[in-house]
Structure formats: structure tokens, C-alpha cells
N, C-alpha and C. Protein backbone atom coordinates (compact mmCIF):
# COMPACT_ATOMS: atom_id res chain seq x y z
N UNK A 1 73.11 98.01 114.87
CA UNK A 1 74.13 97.13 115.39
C UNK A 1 74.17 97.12 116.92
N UNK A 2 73.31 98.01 117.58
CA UNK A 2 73.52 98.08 119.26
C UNK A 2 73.10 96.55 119.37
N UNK A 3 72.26 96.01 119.36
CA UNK A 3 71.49 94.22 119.68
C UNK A 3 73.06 93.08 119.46
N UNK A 4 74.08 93.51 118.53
CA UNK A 4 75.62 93.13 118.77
C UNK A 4 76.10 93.35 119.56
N UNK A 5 76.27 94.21 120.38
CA UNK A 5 77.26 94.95 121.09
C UNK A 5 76.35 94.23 122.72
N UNK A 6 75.24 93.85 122.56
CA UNK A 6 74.71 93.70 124.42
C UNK A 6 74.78 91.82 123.92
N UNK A 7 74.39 91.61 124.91
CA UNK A 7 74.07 90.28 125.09
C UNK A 7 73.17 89.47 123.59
N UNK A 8 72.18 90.67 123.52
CA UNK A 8 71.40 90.39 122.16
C UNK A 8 71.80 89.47 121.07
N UNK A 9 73.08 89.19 121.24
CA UNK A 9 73.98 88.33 120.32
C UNK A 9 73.22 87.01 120.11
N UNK A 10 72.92 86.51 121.06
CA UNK A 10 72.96 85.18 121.24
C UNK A 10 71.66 85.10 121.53
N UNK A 11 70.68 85.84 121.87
CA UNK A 11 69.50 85.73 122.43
C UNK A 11 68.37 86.16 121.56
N UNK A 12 68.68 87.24 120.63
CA UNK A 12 67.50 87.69 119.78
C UNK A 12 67.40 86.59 118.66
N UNK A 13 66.59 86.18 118.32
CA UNK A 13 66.26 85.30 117.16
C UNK A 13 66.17 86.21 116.02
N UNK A 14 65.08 87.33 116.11
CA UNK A 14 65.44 87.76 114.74
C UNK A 14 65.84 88.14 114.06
N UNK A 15 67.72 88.70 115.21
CA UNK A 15 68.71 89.34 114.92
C UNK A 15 69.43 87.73 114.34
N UNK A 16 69.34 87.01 114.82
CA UNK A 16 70.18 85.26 114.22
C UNK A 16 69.82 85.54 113.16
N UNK A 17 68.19 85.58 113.18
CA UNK A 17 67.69 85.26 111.06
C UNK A 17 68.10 86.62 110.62
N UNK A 18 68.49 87.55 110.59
CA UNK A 18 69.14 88.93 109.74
C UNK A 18 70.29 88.01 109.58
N UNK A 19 71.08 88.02 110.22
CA UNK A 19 72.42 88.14 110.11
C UNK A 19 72.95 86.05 109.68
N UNK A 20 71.64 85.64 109.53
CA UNK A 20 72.17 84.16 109.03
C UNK A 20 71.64 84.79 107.32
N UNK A 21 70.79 85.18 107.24
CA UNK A 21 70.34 85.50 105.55
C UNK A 21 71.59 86.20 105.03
N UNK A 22 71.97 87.36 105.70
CA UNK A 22 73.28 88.24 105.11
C UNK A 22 74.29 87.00 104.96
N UNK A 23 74.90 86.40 105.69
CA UNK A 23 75.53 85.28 105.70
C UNK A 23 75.26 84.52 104.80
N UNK A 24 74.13 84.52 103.94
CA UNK A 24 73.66 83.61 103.17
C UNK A 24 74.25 84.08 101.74
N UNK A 25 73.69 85.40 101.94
CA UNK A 25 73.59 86.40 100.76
C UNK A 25 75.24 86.18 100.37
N UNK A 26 76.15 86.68 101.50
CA UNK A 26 77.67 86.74 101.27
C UNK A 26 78.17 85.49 100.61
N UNK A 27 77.66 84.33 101.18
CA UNK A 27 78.37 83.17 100.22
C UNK A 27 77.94 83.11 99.31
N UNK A 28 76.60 83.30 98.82
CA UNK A 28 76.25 83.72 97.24
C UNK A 28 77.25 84.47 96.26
N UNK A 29 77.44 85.87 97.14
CA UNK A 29 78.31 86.84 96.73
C UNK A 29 79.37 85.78 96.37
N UNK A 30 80.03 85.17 97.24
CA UNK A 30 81.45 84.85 97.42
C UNK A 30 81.94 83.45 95.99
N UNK A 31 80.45 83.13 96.16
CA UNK A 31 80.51 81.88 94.98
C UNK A 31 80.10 82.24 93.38
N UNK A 32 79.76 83.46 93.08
CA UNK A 32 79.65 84.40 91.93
C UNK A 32 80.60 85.34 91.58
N UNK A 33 81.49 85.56 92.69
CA UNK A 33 82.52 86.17 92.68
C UNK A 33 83.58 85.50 92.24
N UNK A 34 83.63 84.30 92.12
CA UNK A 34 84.66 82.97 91.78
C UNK A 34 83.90 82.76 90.42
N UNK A 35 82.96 82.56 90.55
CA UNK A 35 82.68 81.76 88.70
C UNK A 35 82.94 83.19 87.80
N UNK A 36 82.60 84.61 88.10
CA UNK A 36 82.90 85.64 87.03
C UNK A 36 84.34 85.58 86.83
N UNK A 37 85.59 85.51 88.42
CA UNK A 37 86.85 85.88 87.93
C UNK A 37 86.82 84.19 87.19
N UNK A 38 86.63 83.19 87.50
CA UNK A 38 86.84 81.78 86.40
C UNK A 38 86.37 82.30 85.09
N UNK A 39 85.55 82.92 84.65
CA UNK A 39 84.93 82.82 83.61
C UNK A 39 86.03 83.51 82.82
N UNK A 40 86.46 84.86 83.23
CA UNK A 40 87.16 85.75 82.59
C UNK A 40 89.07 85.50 82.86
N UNK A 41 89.41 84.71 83.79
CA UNK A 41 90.52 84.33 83.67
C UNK A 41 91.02 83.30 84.70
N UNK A 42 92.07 82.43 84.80
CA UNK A 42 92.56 81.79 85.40
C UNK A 42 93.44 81.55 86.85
N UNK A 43 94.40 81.19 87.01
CA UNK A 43 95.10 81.28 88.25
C UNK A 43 96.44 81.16 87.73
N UNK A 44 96.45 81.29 85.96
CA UNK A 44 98.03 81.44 85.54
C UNK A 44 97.91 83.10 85.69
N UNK A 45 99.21 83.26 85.80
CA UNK A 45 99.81 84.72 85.22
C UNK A 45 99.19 85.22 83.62
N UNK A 46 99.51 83.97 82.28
CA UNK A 46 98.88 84.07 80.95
C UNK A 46 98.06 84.61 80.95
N UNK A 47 96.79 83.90 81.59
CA UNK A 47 95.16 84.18 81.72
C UNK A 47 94.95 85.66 82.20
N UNK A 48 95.53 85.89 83.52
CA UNK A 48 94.93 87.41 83.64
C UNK A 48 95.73 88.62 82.46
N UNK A 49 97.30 88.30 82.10
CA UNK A 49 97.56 88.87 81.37
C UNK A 49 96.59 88.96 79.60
N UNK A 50 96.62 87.71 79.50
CA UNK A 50 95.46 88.24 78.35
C UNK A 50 94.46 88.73 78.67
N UNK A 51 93.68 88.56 79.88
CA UNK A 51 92.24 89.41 79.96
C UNK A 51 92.54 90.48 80.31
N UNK A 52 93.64 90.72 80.86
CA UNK A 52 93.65 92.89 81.06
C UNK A 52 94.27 93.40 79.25
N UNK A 53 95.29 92.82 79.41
CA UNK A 53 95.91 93.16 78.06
C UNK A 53 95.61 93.05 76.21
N UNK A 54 94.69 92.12 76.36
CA UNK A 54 93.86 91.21 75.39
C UNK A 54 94.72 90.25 74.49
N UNK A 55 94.05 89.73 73.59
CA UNK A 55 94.60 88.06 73.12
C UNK A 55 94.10 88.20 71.84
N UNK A 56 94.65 88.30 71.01
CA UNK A 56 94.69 88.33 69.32
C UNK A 56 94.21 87.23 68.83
N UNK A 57 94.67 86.17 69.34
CA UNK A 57 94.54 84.91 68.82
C UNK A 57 93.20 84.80 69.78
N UNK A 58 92.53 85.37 70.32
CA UNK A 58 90.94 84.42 70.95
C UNK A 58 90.36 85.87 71.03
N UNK A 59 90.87 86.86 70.19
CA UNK A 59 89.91 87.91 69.68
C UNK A 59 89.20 88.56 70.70
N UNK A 60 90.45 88.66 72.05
CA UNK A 60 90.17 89.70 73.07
C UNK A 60 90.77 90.63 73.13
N UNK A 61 90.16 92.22 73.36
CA UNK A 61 90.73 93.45 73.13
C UNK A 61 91.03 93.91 74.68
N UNK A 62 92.56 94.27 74.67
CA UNK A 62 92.33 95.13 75.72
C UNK A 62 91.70 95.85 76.60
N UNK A 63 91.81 95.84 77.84
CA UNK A 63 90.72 96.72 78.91
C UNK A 63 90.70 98.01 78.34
N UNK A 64 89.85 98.42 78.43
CA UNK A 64 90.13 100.33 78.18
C UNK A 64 89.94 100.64 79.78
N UNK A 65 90.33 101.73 79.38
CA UNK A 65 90.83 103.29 80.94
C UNK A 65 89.33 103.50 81.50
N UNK A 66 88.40 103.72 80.54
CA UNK A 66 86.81 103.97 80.97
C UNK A 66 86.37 102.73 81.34
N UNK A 67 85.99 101.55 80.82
CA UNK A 67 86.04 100.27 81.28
C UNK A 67 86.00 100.35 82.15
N UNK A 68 87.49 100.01 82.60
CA UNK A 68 88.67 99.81 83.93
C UNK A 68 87.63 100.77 84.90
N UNK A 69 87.76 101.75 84.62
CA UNK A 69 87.11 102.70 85.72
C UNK A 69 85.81 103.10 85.85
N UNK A 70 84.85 102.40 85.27
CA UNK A 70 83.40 102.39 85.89
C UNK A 70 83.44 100.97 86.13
N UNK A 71 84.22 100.07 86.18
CA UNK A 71 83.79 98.99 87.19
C UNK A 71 84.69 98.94 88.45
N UNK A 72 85.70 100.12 88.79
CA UNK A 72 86.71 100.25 89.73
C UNK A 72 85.55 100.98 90.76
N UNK A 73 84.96 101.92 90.10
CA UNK A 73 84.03 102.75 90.91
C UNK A 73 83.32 102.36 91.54
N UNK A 74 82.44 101.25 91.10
CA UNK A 74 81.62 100.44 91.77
C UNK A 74 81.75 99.77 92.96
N UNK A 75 83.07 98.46 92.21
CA UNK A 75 83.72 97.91 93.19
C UNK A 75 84.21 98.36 94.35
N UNK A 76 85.43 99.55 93.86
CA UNK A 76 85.69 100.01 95.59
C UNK A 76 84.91 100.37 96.69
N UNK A 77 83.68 101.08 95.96
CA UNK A 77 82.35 101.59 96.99
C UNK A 77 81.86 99.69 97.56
N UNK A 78 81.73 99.17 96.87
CA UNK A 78 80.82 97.99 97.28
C UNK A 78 81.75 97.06 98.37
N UNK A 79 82.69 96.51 97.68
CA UNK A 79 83.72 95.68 98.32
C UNK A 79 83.90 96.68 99.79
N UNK A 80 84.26 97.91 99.62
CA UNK A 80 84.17 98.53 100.77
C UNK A 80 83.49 98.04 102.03
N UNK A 81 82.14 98.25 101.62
CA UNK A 81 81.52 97.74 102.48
C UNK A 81 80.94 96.79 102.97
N UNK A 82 80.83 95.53 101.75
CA UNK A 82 81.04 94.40 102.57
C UNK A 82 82.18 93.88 103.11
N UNK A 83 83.39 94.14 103.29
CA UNK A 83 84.82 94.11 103.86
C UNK A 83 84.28 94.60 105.31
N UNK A 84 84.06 96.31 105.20
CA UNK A 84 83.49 96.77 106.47
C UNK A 84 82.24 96.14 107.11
N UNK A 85 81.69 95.69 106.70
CA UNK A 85 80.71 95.10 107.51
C UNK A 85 80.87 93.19 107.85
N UNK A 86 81.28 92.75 107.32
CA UNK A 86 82.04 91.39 107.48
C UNK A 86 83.24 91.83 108.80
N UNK A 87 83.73 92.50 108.35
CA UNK A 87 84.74 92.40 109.77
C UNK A 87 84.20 93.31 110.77
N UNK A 88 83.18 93.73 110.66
CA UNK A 88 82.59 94.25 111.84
C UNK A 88 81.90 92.97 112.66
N UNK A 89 81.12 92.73 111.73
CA UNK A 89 81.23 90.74 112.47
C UNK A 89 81.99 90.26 112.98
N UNK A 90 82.98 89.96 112.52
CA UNK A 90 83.97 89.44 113.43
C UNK A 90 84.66 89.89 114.38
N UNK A 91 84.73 91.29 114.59
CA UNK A 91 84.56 91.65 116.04
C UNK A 91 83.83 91.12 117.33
N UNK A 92 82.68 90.93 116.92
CA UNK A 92 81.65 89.73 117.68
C UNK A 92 81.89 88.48 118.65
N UNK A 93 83.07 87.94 117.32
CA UNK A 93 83.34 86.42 117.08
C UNK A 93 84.38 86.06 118.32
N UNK A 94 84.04 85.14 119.09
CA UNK A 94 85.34 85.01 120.41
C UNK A 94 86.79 84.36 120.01
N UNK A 95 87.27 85.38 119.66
CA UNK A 95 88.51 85.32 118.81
C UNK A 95 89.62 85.96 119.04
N UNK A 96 91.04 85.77 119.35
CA UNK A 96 91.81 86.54 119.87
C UNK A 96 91.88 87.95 119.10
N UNK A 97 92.37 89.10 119.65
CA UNK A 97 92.23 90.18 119.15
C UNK A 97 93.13 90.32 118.22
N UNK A 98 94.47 89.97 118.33
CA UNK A 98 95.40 89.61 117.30
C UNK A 98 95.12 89.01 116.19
N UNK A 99 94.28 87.52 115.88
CA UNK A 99 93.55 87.43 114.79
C UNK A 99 92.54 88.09 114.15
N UNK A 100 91.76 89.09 115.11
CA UNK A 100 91.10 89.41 114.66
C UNK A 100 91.30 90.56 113.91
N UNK A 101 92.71 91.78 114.27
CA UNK A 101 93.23 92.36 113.39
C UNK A 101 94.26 92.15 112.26
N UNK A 102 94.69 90.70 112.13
CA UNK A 102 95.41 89.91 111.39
C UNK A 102 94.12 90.60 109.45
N UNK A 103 93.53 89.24 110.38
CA UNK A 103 92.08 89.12 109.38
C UNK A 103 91.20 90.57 108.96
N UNK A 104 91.34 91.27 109.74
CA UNK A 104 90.77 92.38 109.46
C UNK A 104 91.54 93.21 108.16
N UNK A 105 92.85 93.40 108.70
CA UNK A 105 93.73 93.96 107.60
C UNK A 105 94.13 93.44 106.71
N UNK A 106 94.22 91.91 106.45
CA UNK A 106 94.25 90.96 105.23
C UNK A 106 92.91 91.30 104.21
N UNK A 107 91.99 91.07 104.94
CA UNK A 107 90.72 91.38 103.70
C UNK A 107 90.56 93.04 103.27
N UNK A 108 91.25 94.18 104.02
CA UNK A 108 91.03 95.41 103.41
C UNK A 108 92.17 95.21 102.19
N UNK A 109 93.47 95.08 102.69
CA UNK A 109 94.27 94.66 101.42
C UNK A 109 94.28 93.66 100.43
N UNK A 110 93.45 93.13 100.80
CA UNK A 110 93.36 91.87 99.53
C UNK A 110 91.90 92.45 98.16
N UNK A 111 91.05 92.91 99.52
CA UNK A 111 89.97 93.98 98.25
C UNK A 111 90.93 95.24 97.55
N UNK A 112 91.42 95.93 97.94
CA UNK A 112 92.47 96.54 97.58
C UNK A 112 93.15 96.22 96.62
N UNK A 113 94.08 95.29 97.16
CA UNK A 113 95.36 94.78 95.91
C UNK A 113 94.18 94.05 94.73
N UNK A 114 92.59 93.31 94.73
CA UNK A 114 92.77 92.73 94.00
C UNK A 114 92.00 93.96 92.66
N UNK A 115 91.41 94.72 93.25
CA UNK A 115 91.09 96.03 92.51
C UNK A 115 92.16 96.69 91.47
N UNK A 116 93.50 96.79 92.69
CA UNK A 116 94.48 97.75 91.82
C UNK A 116 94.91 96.80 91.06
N UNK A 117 95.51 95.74 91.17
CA UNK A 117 96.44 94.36 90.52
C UNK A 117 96.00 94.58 89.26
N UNK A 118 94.62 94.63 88.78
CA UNK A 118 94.35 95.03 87.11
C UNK A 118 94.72 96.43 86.51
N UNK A 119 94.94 97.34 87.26
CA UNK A 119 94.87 98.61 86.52
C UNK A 119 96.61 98.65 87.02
N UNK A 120 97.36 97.87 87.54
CA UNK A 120 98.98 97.48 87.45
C UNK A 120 99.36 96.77 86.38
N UNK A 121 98.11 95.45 86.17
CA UNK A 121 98.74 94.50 84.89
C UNK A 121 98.14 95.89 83.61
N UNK A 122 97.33 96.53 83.66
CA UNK A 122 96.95 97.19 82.35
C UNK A 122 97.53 97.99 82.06
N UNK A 123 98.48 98.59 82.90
CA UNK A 123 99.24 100.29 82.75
C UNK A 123 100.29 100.18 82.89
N UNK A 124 100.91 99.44 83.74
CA UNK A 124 102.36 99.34 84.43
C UNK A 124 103.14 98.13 84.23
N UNK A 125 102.91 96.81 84.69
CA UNK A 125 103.55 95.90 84.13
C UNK A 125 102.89 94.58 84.13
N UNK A 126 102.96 93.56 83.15
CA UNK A 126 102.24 92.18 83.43
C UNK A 126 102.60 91.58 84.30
N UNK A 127 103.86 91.69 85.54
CA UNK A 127 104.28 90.70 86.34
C UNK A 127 103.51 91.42 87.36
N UNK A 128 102.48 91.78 87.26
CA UNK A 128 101.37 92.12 88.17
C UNK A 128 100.32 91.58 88.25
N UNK A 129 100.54 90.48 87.35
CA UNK A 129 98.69 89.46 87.32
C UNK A 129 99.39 88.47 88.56
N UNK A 130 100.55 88.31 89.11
CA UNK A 130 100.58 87.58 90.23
C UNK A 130 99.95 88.20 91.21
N UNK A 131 100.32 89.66 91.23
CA UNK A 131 99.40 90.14 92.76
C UNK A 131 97.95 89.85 92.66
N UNK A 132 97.38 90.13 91.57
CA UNK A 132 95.96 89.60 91.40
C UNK A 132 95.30 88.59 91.52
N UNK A 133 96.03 87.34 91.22
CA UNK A 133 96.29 86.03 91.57
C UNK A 133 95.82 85.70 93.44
N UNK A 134 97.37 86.33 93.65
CA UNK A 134 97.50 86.56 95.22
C UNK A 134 96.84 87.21 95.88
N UNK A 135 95.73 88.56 95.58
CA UNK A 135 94.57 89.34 95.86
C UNK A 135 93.46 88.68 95.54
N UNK A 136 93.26 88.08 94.57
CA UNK A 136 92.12 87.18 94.54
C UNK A 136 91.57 85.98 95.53
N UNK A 137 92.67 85.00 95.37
CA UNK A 137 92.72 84.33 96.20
C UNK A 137 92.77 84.79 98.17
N UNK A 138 93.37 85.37 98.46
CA UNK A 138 93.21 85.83 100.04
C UNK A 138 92.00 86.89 100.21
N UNK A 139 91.25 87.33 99.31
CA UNK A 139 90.19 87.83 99.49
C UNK A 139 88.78 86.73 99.35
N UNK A 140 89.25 85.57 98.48
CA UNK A 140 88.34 84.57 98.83
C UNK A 140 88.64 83.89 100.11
N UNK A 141 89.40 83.55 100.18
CA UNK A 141 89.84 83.06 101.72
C UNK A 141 89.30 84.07 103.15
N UNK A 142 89.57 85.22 102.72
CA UNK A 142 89.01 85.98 103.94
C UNK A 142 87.66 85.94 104.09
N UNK A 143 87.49 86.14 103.11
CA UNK A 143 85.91 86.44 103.02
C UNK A 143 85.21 84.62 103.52
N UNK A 144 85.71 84.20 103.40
CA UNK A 144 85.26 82.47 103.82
C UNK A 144 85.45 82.31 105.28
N UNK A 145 86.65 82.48 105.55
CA UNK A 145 86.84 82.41 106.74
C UNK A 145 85.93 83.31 107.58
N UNK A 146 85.72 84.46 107.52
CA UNK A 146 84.86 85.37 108.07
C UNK A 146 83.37 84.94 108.35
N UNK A 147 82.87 84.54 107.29
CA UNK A 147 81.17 83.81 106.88
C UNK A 147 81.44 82.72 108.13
N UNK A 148 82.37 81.89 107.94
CA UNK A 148 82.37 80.62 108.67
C UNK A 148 82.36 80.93 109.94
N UNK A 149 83.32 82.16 110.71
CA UNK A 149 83.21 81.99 112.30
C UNK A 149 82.21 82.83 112.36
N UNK A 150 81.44 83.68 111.83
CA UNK A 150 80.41 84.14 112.49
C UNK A 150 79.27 83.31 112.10
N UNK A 151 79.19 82.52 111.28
CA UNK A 151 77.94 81.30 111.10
C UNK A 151 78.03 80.61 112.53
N UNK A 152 79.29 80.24 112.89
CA UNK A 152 79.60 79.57 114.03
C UNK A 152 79.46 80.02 115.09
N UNK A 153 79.74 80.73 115.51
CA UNK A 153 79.74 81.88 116.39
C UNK A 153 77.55 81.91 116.85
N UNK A 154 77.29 82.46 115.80
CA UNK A 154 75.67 82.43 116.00
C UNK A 154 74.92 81.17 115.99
N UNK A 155 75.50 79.85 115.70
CA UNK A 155 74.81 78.61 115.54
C UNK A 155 75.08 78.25 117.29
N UNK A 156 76.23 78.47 117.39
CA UNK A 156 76.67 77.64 118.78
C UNK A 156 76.28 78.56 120.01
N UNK A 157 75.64 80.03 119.78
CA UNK A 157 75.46 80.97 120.68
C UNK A 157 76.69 81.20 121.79
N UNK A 158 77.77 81.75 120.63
CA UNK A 158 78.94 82.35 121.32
C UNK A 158 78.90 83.47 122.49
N UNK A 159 79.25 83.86 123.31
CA UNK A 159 79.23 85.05 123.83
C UNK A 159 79.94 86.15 123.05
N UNK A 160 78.91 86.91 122.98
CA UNK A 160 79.80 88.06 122.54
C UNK A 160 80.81 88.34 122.50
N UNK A 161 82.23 88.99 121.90
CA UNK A 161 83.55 89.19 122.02
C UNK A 161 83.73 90.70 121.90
N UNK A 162 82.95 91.40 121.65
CA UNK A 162 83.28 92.91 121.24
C UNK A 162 84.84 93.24 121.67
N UNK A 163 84.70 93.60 122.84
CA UNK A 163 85.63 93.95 124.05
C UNK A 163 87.00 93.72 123.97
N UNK A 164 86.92 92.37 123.42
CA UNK A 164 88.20 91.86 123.46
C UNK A 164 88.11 90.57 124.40
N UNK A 165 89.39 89.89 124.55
CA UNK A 165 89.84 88.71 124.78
C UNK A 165 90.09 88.72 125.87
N UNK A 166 90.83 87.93 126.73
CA UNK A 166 91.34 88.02 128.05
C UNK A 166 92.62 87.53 127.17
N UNK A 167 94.45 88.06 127.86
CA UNK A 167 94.89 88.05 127.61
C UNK A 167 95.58 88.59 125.92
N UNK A 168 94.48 89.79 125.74
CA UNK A 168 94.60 90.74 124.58
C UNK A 168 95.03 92.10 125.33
N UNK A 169 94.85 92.17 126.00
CA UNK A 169 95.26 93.47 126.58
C UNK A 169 95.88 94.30 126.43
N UNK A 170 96.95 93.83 126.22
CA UNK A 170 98.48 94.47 125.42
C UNK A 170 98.42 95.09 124.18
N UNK A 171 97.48 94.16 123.32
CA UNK A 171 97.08 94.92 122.21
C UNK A 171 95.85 95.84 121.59
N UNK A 172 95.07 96.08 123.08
CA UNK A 172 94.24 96.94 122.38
C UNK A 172 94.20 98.65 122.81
């Protein structure tokens, strides 16, 4: 990541083609990540409640605890780090510093909430497939928004932002 941090931003080409393919890769991610949660449930409350809880009538069984938790395992390690490395990008991005910790802490909690939101609707209560809902959705949004200003950012040969902003001062 040092070729981020200097001028290299804007000037290395074959740091552009790394980091336009990852960019590539992520909206892949981001558009497979939408057709699995479509596949397996909706944007009602119903829908995720029957897919954690299961549905008698369409002969779906409840999540189990082991289930639940070898795909929690995965996820948190993975999402981890594309969260961490997406908003390490956008550090980059010439962006006020305030948005940029807005956005930063929206997508750790939204991978977060949308992880726990199932093992809340499965254990604790169904008026928890809204947070999931609401974790789903702002983790697609982040994650979009993120792809987009650093696509932008490297198409238009931004200057670097590491540092901060002018008139961020206060907040860093």
C-alpha cells in the first residue's frame, strides 16, 4: 500500500490496473451478494423471518446453531476484510474527513448488524429481521458507494487525500 500513500496514486498504471480489477472483483462480490440474500429472502420482515425461523408450509426448516455458525465464521473473517480494505481506499479518495469517517463506520456496522440481525431473528426475537433488512441494505449501499468514489477517484487521477482535507482539521 506505500505506492497509495506517495503520489503513486495517480501515476503508476499498474497500481490503476490492481486496484481497477479489485474494484471489479468487489462489484462482482457486491452483485452475488444481492442475488444469494434475493434468493433466500426478501425485503419483508415475513421473508427473513421464515428463512431464519423456517416455513412449514414451503418446507423450510429452521437455521440450526452449527449452521448459523460456520457461516458466521467465515463471514466475519471475510466481510472483515473487505470492509477493511474498501475503506482503506477511501482514505485515498478527496473527500472530507467527516465523510469519510461517516462511511467508514456505517459499513463496519452494517457488516456487523447484518451478520448478528440473523442469529437475533433466530434466538432472540423476529422483530429483528428489520435490522437485517436495514443491515443489508446500508451495507449494499456502502459498499457501492465506496467502489464508485474510488473508481472515480482513479479514472479522473485524483490527488491523493490520505492526510486529510483542508478545513478537516478539527477533526483529525
Amino acid at each position: 500500500m506505500r505506492f497509495t500513500v506517495t503520489p503513486d496514486w495517480r501515476d503508476n498504471r499498474l497500481l490503476k490496473l490492481v486496484l481497477a480489477w479489485f474494484l471489479a472483483y468487489v462489484t462482482l462480490f457486491w452483485v452475488t451478494n444481492a442475488l444469494l440474500y434475493f434468493a433466500k429472502m426478501g425485503l419483508t420482515p415475513s421473508s427473513v423471518v421464515a428463512y431464519y425461523l423456517g416455513d412449514e408450509a414451503r418446507f423450510l426448516p429452521p437455521r440450526s446453531y452449527q449452521g448459523m455458525l460456520e457461516i458466521a465464521h467465515f463471514h466475519l473473517f471475510a466481510m472483515g476484510i473487505l470492509v477493511l480494505t474498501m475503506t482503506h481506499l477511501l482514505l485515498f479518495v478527496p473527500l472530507s474527513t467527516r465523510w469519510k469517517a461517516w462511511i467508514v463506520s456505517l459499513s463496519f456496522a452494517a457488516a456487523v448488524g447484518d451478520e448478528a440481525a440473523g442469529w437475533l431473528v433466530r434466538f432472540v426475537a423476529p422483530e429483528f429481521a428489520y435490522l437485517k433488512i436495514a443491515a443489508f441494505l446500508t451495507l449494499q449501499a456502502t459498499l457501492a458507494f465506496m467502489v464508485a468514489a474510488v473508481a472515480w477517484a482513479l479514472a479522473t487521477a485524483q490527488p491523493n487525500a490520505y492526510r486529510g482535507d483542508i478545513g478537516d482539521e478539527d477533526y483529525e
